[in-house]
C-alpha atoms as a PDB file:
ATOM      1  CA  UNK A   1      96.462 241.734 122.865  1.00  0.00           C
ATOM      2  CA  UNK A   2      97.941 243.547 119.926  1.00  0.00           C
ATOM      3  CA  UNK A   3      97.034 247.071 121.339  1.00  0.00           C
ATOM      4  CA  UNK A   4      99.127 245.802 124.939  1.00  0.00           C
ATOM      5  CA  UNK A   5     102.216 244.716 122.911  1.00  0.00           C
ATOM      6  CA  UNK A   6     102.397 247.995 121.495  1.00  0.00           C
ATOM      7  CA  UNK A   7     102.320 250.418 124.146  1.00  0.00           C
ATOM      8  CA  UNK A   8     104.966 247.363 125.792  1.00  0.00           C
ATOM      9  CA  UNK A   9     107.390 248.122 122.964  1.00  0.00           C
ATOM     10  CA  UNK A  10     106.669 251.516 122.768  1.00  0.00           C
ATOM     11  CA  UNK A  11     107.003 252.120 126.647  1.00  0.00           C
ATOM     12  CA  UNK A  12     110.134 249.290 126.415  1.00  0.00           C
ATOM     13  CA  UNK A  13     108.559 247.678 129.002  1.00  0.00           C
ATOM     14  CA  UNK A  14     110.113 244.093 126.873  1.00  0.00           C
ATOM     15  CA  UNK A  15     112.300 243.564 124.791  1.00  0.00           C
ATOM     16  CA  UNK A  16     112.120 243.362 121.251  1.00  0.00           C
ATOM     17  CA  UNK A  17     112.840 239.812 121.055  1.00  0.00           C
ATOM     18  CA  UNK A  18     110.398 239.334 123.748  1.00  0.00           C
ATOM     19  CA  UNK A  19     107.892 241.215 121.462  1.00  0.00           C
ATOM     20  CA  UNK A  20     108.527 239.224 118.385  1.00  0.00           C
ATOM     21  CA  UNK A  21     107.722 235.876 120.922  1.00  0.00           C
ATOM     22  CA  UNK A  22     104.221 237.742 121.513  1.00  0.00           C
ATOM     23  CA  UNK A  23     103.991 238.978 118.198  1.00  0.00           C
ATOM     24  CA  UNK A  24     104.150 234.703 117.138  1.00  0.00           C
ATOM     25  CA  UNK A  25     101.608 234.203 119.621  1.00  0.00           C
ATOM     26  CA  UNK A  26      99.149 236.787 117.513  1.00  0.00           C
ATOM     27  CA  UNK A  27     100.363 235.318 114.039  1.00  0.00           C
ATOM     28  CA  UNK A  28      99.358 231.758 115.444  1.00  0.00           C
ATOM     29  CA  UNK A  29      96.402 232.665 116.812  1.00  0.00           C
ATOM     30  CA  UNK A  30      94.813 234.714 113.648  1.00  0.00           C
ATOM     31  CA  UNK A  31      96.628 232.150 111.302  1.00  0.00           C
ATOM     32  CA  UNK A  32      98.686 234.363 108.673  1.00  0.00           C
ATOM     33  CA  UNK A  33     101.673 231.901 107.716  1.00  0.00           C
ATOM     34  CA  UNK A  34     103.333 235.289 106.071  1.00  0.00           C
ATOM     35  CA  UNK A  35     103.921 236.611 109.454  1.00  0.00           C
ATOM     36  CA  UNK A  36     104.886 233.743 110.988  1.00  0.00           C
ATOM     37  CA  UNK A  37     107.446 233.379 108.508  1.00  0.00           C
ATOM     38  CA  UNK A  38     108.413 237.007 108.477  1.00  0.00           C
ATOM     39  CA  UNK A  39     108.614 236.676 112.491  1.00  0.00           C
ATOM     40  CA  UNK A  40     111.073 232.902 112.412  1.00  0.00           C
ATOM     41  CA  UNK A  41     113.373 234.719 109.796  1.00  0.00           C
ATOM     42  CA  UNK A  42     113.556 237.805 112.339  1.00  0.00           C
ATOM     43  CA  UNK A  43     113.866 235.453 115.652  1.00  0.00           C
ATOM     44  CA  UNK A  44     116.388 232.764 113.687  1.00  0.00           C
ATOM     45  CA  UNK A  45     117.907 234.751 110.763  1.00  0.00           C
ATOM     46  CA  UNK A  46     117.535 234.467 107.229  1.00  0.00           C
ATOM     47  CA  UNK A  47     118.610 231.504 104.921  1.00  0.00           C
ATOM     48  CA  UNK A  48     120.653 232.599 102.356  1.00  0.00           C
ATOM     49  CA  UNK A  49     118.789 231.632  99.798  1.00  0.00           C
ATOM     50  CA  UNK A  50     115.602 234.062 101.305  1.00  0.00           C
ATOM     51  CA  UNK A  51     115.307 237.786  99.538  1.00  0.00           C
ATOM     52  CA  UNK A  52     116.141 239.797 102.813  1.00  0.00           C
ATOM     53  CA  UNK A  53     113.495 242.941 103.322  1.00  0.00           C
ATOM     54  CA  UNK A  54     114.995 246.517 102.336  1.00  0.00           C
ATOM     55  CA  UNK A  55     115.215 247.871 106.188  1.00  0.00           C
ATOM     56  CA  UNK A  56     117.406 244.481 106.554  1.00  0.00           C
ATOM     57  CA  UNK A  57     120.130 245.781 103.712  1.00  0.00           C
ATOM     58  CA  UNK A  58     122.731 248.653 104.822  1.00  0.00           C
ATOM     59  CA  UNK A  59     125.010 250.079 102.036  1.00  0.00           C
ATOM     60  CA  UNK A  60     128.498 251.104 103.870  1.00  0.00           C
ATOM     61  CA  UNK A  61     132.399 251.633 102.451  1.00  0.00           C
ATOM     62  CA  UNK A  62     134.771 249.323 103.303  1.00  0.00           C
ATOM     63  CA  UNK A  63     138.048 250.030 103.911  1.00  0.00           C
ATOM     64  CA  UNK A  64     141.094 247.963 104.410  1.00  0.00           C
ATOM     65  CA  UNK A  65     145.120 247.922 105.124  1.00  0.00           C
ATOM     66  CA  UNK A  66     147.147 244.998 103.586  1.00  0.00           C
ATOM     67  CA  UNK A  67     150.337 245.100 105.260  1.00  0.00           C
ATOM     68  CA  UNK A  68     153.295 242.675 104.217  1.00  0.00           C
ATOM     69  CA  UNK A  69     155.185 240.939 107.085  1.00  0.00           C
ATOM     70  CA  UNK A  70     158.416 241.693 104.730  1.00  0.00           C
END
């Protein structure tokens, strides 16, 4: 099961939303409520009160032009 949604992904045979939905299949099935969790917050979004993982955090520059209607 875990080996076929691999080479799926890999291949992009599905989606990566589909994926997760497989992936939550496997977390159900082998009972590990940290991946289930980790897979909700990646299907639904975070809460803002949950610590978002490093890969989930992109430093940029922002840049911006304040103009006066005057």
């Amino acid at each position: 099961m875990i080996r076929d949604l691999i080479k799926d992904l890999v291949y992009e045979s599905i989606s990566l939303s589909q994926g997760l939905i497989r992936a939550k299949l496997i977390a159900y099935k082998i009972d590990n409520s940290t991946f289930k969790k980790w897979i909700y917050n990646e299907l639904n979004g975070y809460s803002s009160s949950e610590i978002l993982p490093e890969y989930r955090i992109i430093s940029c520059n922002l840049y911006g032009k304040i103009q006066v209607p005057f």
